[in-house]
Protein backbone atom coordinates (compact mmCIF):
# COMPACT_ATOMS: atom_id res chain seq x y z
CA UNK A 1 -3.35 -10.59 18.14
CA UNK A 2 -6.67 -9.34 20.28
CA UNK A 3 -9.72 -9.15 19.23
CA UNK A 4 -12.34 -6.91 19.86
CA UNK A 5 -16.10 -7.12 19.38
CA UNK A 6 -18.43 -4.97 16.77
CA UNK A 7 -21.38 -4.81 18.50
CA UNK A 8 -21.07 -1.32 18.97
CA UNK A 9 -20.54 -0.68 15.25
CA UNK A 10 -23.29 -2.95 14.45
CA UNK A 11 -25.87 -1.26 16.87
CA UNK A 12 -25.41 2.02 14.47
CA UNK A 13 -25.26 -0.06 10.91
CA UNK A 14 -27.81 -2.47 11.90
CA UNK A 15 -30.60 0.56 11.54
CA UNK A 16 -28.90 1.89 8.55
CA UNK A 17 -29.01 -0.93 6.20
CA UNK A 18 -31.81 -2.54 4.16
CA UNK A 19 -32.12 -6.32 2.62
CA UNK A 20 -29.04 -7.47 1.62
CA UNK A 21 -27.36 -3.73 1.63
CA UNK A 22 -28.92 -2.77 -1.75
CA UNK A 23 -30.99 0.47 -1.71
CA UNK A 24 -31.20 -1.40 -5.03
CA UNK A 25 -30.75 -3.53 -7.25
CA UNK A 26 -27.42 -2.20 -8.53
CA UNK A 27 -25.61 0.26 -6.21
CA UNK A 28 -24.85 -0.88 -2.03
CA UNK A 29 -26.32 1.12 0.45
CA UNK A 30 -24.42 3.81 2.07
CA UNK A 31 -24.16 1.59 5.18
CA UNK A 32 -22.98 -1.61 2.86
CA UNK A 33 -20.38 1.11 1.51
CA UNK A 34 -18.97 1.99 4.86
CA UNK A 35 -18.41 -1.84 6.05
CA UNK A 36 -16.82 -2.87 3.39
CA UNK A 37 -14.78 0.16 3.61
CA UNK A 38 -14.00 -1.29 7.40
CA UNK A 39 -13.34 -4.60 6.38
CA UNK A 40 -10.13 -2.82 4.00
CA UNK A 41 -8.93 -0.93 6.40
CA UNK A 42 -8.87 -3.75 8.30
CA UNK A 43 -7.03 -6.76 6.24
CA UNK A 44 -4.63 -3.47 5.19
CA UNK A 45 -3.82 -2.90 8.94
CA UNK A 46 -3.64 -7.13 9.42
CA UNK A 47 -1.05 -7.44 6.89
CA UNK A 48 0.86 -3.99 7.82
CA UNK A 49 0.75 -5.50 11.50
CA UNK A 50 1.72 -8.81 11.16
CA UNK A 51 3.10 -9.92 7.75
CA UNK A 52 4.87 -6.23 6.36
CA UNK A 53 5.65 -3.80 8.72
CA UNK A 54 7.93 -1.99 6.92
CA UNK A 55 5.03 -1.30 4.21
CA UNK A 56 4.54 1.06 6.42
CA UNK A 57 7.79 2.47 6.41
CA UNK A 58 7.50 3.84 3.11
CA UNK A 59 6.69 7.39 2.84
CA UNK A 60 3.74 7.23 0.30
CA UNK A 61 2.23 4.64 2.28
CA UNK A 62 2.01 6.03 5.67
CA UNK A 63 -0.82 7.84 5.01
CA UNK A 64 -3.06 5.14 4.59
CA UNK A 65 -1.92 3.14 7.72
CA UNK A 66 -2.98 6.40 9.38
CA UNK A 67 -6.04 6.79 7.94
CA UNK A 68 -7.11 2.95 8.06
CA UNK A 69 -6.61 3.10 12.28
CA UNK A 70 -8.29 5.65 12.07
CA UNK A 71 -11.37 4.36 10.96
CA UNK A 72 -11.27 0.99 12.74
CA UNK A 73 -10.28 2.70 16.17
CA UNK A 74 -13.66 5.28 15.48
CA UNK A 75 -15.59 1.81 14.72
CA UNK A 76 -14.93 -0.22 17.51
CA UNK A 77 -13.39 2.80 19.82
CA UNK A 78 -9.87 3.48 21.09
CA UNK A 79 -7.96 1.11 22.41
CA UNK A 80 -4.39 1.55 24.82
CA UNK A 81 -2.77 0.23 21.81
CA UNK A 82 -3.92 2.77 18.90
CA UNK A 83 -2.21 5.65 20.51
CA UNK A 84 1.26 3.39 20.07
CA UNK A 85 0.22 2.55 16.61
CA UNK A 86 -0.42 6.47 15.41
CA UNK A 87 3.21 6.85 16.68
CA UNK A 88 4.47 4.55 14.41
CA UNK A 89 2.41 5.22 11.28
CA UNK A 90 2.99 8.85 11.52
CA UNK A 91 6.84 8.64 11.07
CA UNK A 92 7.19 4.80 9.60
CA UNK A 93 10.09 4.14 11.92
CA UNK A 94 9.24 0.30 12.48
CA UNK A 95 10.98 0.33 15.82
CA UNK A 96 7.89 1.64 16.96
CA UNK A 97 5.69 -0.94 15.74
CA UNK A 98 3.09 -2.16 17.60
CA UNK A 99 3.48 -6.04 18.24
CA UNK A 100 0.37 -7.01 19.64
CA UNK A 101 -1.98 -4.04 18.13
CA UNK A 102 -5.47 -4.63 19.34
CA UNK A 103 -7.43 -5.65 16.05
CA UNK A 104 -10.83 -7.07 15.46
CA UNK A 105 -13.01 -9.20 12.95
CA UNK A 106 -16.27 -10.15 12.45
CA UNK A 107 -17.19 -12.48 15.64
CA UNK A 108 -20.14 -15.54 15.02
CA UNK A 109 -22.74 -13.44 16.61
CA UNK A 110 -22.64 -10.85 14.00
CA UNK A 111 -23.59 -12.75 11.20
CA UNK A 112 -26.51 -13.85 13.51
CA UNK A 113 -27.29 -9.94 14.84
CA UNK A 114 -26.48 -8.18 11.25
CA UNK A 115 -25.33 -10.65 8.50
CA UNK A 116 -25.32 -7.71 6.58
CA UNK A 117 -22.71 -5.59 8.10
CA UNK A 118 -20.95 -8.96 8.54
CA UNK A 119 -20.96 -10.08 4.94
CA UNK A 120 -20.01 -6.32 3.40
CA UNK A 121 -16.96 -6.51 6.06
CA UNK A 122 -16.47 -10.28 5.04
CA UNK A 123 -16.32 -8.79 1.30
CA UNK A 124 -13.91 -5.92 2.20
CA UNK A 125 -11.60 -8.06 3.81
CA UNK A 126 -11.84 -10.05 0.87
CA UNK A 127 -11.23 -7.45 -1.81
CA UNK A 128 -7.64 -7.12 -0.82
CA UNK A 129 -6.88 -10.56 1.06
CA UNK A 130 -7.44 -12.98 -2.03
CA UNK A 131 -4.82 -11.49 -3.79
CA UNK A 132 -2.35 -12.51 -0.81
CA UNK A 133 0.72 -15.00 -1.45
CA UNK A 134 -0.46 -18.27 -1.22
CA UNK A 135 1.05 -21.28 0.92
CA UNK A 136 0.81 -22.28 4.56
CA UNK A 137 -0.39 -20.42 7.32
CA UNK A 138 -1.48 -17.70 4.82
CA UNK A 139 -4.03 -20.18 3.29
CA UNK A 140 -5.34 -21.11 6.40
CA UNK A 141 -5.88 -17.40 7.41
CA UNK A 142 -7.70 -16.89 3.49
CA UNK A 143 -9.46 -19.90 3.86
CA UNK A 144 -10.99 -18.95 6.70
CA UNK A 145 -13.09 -15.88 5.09
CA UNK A 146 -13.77 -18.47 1.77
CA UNK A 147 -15.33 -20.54 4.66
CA UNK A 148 -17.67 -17.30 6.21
CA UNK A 149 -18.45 -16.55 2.44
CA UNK A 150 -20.00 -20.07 1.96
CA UNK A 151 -21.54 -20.55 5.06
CA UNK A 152 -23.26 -17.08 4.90
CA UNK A 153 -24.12 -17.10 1.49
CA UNK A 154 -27.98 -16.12 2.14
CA UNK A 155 -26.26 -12.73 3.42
CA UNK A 156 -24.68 -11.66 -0.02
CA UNK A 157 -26.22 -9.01 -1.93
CA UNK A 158 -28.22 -11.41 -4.42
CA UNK A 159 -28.48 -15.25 -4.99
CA UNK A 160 -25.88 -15.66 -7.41
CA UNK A 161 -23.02 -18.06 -7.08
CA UNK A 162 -20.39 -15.15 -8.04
CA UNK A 163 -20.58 -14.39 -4.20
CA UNK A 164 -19.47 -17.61 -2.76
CA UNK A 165 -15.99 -19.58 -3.10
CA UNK A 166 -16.47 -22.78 -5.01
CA UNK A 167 -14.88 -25.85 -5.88
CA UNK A 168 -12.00 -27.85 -4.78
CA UNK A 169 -9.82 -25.04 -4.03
CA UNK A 170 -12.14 -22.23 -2.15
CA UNK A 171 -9.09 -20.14 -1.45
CA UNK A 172 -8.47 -19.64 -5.76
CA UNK A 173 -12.21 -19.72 -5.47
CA UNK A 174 -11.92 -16.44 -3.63
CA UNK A 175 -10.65 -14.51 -7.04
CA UNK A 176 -13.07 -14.60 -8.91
CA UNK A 177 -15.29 -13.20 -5.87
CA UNK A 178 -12.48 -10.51 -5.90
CA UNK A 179 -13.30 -9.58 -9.57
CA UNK A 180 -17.12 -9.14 -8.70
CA UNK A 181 -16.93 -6.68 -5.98
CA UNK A 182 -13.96 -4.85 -8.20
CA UNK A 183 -17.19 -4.28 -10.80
CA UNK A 184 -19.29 -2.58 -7.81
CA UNK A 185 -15.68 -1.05 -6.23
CA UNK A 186 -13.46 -0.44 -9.29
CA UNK A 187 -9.85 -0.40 -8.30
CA UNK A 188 -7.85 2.76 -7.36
CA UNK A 189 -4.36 3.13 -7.63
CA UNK A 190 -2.62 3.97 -4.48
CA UNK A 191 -0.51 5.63 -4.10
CA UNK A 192 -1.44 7.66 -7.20
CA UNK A 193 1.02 8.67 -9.29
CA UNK A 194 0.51 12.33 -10.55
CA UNK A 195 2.95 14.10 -12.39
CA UNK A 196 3.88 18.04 -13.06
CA UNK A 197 3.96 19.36 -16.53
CA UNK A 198 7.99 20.55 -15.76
CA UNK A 199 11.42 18.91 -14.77
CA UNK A 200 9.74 18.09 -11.30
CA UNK A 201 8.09 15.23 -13.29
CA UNK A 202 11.71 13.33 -13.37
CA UNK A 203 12.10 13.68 -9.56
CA UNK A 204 8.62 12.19 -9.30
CA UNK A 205 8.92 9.28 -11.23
CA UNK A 206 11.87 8.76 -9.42
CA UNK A 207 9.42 8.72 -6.03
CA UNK A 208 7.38 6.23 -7.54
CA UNK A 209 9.79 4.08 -8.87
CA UNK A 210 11.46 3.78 -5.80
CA UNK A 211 8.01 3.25 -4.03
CA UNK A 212 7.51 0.79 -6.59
CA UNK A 213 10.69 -1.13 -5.25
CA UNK A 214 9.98 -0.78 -1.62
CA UNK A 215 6.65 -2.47 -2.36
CA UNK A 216 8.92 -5.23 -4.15
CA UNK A 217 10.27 -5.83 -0.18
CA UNK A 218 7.04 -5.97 0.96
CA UNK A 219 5.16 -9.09 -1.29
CA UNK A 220 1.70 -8.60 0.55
CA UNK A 221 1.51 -5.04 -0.17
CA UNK A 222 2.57 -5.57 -3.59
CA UNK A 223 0.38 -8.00 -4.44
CA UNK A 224 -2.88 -5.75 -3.36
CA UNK A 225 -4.84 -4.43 -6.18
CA UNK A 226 -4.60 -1.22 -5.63
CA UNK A 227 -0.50 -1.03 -5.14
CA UNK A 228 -0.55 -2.92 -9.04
CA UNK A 229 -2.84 -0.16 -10.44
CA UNK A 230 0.11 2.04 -8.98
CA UNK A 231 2.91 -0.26 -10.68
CA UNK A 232 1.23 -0.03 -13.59
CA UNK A 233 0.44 4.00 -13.69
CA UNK A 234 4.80 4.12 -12.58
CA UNK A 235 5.58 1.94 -15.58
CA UNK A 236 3.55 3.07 -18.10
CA UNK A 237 5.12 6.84 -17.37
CA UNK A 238 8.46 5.41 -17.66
CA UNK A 239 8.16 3.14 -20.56
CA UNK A 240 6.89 6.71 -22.26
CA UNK A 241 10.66 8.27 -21.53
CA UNK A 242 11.98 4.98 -22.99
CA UNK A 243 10.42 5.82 -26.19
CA UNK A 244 11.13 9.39 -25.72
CA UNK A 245 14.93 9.08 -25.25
CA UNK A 246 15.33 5.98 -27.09
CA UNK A 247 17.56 3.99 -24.64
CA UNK A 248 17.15 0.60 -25.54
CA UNK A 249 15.05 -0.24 -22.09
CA UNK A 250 11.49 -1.36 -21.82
CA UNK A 251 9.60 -1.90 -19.13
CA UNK A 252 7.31 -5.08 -20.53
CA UNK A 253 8.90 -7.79 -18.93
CA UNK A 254 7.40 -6.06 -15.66
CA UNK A 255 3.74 -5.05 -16.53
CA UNK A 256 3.56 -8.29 -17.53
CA UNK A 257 3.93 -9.14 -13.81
CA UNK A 258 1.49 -7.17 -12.85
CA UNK A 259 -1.21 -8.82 -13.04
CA UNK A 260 0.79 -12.34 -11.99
CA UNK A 261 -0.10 -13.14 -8.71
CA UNK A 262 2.87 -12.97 -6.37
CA UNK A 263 4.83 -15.62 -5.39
CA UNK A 264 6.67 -15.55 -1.91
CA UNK A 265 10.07 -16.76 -3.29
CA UNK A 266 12.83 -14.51 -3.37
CA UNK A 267 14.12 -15.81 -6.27
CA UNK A 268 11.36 -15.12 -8.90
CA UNK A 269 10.57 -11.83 -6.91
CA UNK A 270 14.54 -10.75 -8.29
CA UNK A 271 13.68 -11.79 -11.35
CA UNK A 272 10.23 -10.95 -12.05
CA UNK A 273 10.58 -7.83 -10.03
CA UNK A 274 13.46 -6.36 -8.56
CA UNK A 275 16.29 -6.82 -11.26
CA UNK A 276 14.13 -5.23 -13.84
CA UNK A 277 13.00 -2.20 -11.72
CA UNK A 278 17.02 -1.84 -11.39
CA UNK A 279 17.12 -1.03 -15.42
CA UNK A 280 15.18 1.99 -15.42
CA UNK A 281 17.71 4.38 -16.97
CA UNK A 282 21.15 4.76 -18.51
CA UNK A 283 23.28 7.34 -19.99
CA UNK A 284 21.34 7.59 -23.13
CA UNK A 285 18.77 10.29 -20.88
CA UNK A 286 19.95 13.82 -21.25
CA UNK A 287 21.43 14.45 -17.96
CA UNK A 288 19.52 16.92 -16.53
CA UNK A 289 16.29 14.62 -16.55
CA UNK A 290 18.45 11.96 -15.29
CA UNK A 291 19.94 13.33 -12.66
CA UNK A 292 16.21 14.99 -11.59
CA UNK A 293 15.05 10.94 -12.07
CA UNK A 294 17.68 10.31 -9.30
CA UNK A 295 17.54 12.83 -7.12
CA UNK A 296 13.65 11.62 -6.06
CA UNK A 297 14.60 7.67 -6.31
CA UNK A 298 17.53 8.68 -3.85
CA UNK A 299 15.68 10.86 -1.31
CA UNK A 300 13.07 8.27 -1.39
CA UNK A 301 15.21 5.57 -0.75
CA UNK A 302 16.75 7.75 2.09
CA UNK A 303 13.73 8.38 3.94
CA UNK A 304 12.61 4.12 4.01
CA UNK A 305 16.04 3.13 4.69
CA UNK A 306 15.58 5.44 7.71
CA UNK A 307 12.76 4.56 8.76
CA UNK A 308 12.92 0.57 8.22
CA UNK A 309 16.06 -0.69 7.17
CA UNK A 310 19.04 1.95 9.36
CA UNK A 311 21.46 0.98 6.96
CA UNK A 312 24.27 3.57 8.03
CA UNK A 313 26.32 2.31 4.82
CA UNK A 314 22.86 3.11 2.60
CA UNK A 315 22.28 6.49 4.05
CA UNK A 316 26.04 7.77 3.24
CA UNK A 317 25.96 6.08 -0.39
CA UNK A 318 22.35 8.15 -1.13
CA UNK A 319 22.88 11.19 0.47
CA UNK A 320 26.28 11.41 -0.79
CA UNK A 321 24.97 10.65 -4.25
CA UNK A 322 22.48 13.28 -3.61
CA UNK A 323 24.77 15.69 -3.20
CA UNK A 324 26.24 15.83 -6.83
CA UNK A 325 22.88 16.80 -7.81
CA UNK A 326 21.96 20.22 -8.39
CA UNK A 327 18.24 21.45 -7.73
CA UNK A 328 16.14 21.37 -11.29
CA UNK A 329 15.38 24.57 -13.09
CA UNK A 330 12.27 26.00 -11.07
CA UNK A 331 12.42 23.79 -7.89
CA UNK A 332 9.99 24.99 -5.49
CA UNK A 333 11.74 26.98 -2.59
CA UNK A 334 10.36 24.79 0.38
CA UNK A 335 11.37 21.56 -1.70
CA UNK A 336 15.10 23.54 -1.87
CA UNK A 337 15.15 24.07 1.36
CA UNK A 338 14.13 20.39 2.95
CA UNK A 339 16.87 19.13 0.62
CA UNK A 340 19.37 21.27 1.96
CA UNK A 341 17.69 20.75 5.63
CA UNK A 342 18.37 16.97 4.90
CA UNK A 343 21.91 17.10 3.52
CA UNK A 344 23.15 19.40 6.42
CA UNK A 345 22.01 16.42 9.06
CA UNK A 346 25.26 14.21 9.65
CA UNK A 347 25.60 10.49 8.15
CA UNK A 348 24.06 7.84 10.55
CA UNK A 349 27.93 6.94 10.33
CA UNK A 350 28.73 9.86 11.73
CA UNK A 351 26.13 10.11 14.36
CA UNK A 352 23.19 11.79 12.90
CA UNK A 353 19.99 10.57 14.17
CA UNK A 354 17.84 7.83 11.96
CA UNK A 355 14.55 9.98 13.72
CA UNK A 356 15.55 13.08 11.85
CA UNK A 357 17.17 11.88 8.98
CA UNK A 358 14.07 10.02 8.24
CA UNK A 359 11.51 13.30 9.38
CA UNK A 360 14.00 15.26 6.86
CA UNK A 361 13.59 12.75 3.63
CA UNK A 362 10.28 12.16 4.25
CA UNK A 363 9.70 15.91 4.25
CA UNK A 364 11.43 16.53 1.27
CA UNK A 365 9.50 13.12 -0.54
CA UNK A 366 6.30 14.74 0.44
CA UNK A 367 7.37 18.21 -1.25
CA UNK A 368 9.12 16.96 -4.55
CA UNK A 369 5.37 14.68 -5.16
CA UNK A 370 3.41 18.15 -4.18
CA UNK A 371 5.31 20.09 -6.77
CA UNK A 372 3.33 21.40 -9.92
């Protein structure tokens, strides 16, 4: 990866901020607000780019890649690679990805010219990074920022030790610094799982379930704070039509995972993760709801396989599936109609195109989460 400079950025914060990027003692400054904004945007891109592309891939995620190049590239200003990059984020298709994407980070001089800016970044970067796998080169990369965090420790927002990694492990030092920006930055989910008070609830649960298990092939996404505020808004919802339906499943062996860190080993992501998220539902749901619950897990998993995995096996099992289903009672007519554009396109086996197979599911994802 390149790097860029920030000294542009920092010649507009630098006038904006005050001592230690209070405006007091409580609440950062506007300017404090905006870099640490940056600095997410930043370790989101880092990890889309180099360690999870296909995070990208999936369809309720895209809109953040988007929106976090976005702000970098109006930061440190465009670059010949961002214009390849908004190409891939806008359809997820990870053939376009952007190998060598033109990034940045917080250079020496800026903790000399504005350790302020610098340490807000530092802390943004930090907000989603320490929850990264740990092991080799990924506790090099985190140990890096536990370093900046010590070293610059006269640049955090008070004197208090909570800002700095200690002890004999800095990188699990870096959680607990996690926690204490999470009380000035509580955590959102994203994506956030809304629902509809009719049947298109069932087809969105099945949206975010499936989301949920596309995060489950991407560990670093998964294991950001915000993606298990969304596991745990998907599972709660469907451990309700447990109860309701009374089919013997429960979804507790998973939210206790939640708030596990993750581990990068496929076996104990199966079983901590995927295999339950496979025993969501069984023939003890009435079948409408049931086959509404498929009908968004399969157009879902349409739409990533598209765009990341081009599975031409895949995309004939769900759209064939997808077929048996009939449209719920009240289905918008723009959702009914993207279906039926999808289904009409012919099976990647058959020659249809992964670029409009995937514009097609992702269209049809988009409407089925907009219903009310």
């Amino acid at each position: 990866m390149r790097f860029v400079s920030l000294f542009a950025a920092l010649a507009v914060l630098g006038s904006a901020t005050t001592a230690n990027g209070y405006a007091d003692p409580v609440k950062p400054t506007t300017a404090a607000v905006t870099a640490y904004q940056q600095g997410e945007a930043y370790e989101r891109l880092f990890e889309d780019n180099n360690l999870s592309p296909p995070t990208c891939a999936i369809v309720l995620e895209r809109a953040q890649c988007a929106s976090d190049l976005q702000l970098i590239s109006s930061m440190r200003g465009q670059d010949p690679t961002d214009a390849k990059a908004q190409k891939w984020f806008a359809t997820g298709d990870v053939a376009l990805r952007v190998e060598n994407w033109n990034g940045m980070y917080v250079p020496d001089e800026s903790w000399a010219n504005n350790p302020t800016f610098a340490w807000w970044f530092t802390a943004g970067v930090v907000s989603i990074a320490a929850s990264l796998p740990r092991g080799g080169p990924l506790d090099e990369y985190l140990g890096h920022y536990a370093g900046d965090l010590t070293k610059h420790a006269s640049a955090a927002p008070d004197s208090s030790s909570k800002w700095v990694a200690s002890g004999s492990d800095p990188v699990a030092g870096l959680a607990p610094v996690q926690s204490a920006l999470q009380e000035l930055f509580p955590v959102t989910p994203y994506p956030m799982a809304s629902f509809s008070d009719g049947a298109a609830a069932y087809a969105q649960l099945g949206v975010y379930l499936s989301t949920l298990q596309e995060l489950v092939d991407n560990p670093p996404a998964l294991a950001r704070p915000a993606s298990r505020a969304f596991a745990a808004l998907t599972l709660a919802r469907l451990q309700t039509l447990h109860t309701k339906f009374a089919d013997g499943l429960t979804t507790a062996p998973v939210q206790s995972a939640v708030n596990q860190p993750v581990i990068l080993d496929q076996e104990w992501i199966d079983t901590t993760w995927r295999k339950p998220l496979t025993q969501s539902i069984n023939m003890k749901w009435p079948e409408k709801p049931r086959m509404t619950f498929l009908m968004g897990m399969l157009i879902t998993q349409t739409a990533y396989n598209a765009a990341a995995l081009k599975d031409p096996s895949a995309d004939s099992g769900f759209r064939g599936a997808l077929a048996t289903i009939p449209p719920w009672e009240g289905m918008n007519a723009k959702t009914r109609a993207d279906i039926a554009a999808l289904q009409s396109l012919p099976y990647a086996s058959k020659g249809g195109k992964w670029e409009e197979i995937n514009a097609a599911a992702t269209a049809a994802v988009l409407d089925i989460v907009n219903e009310k």
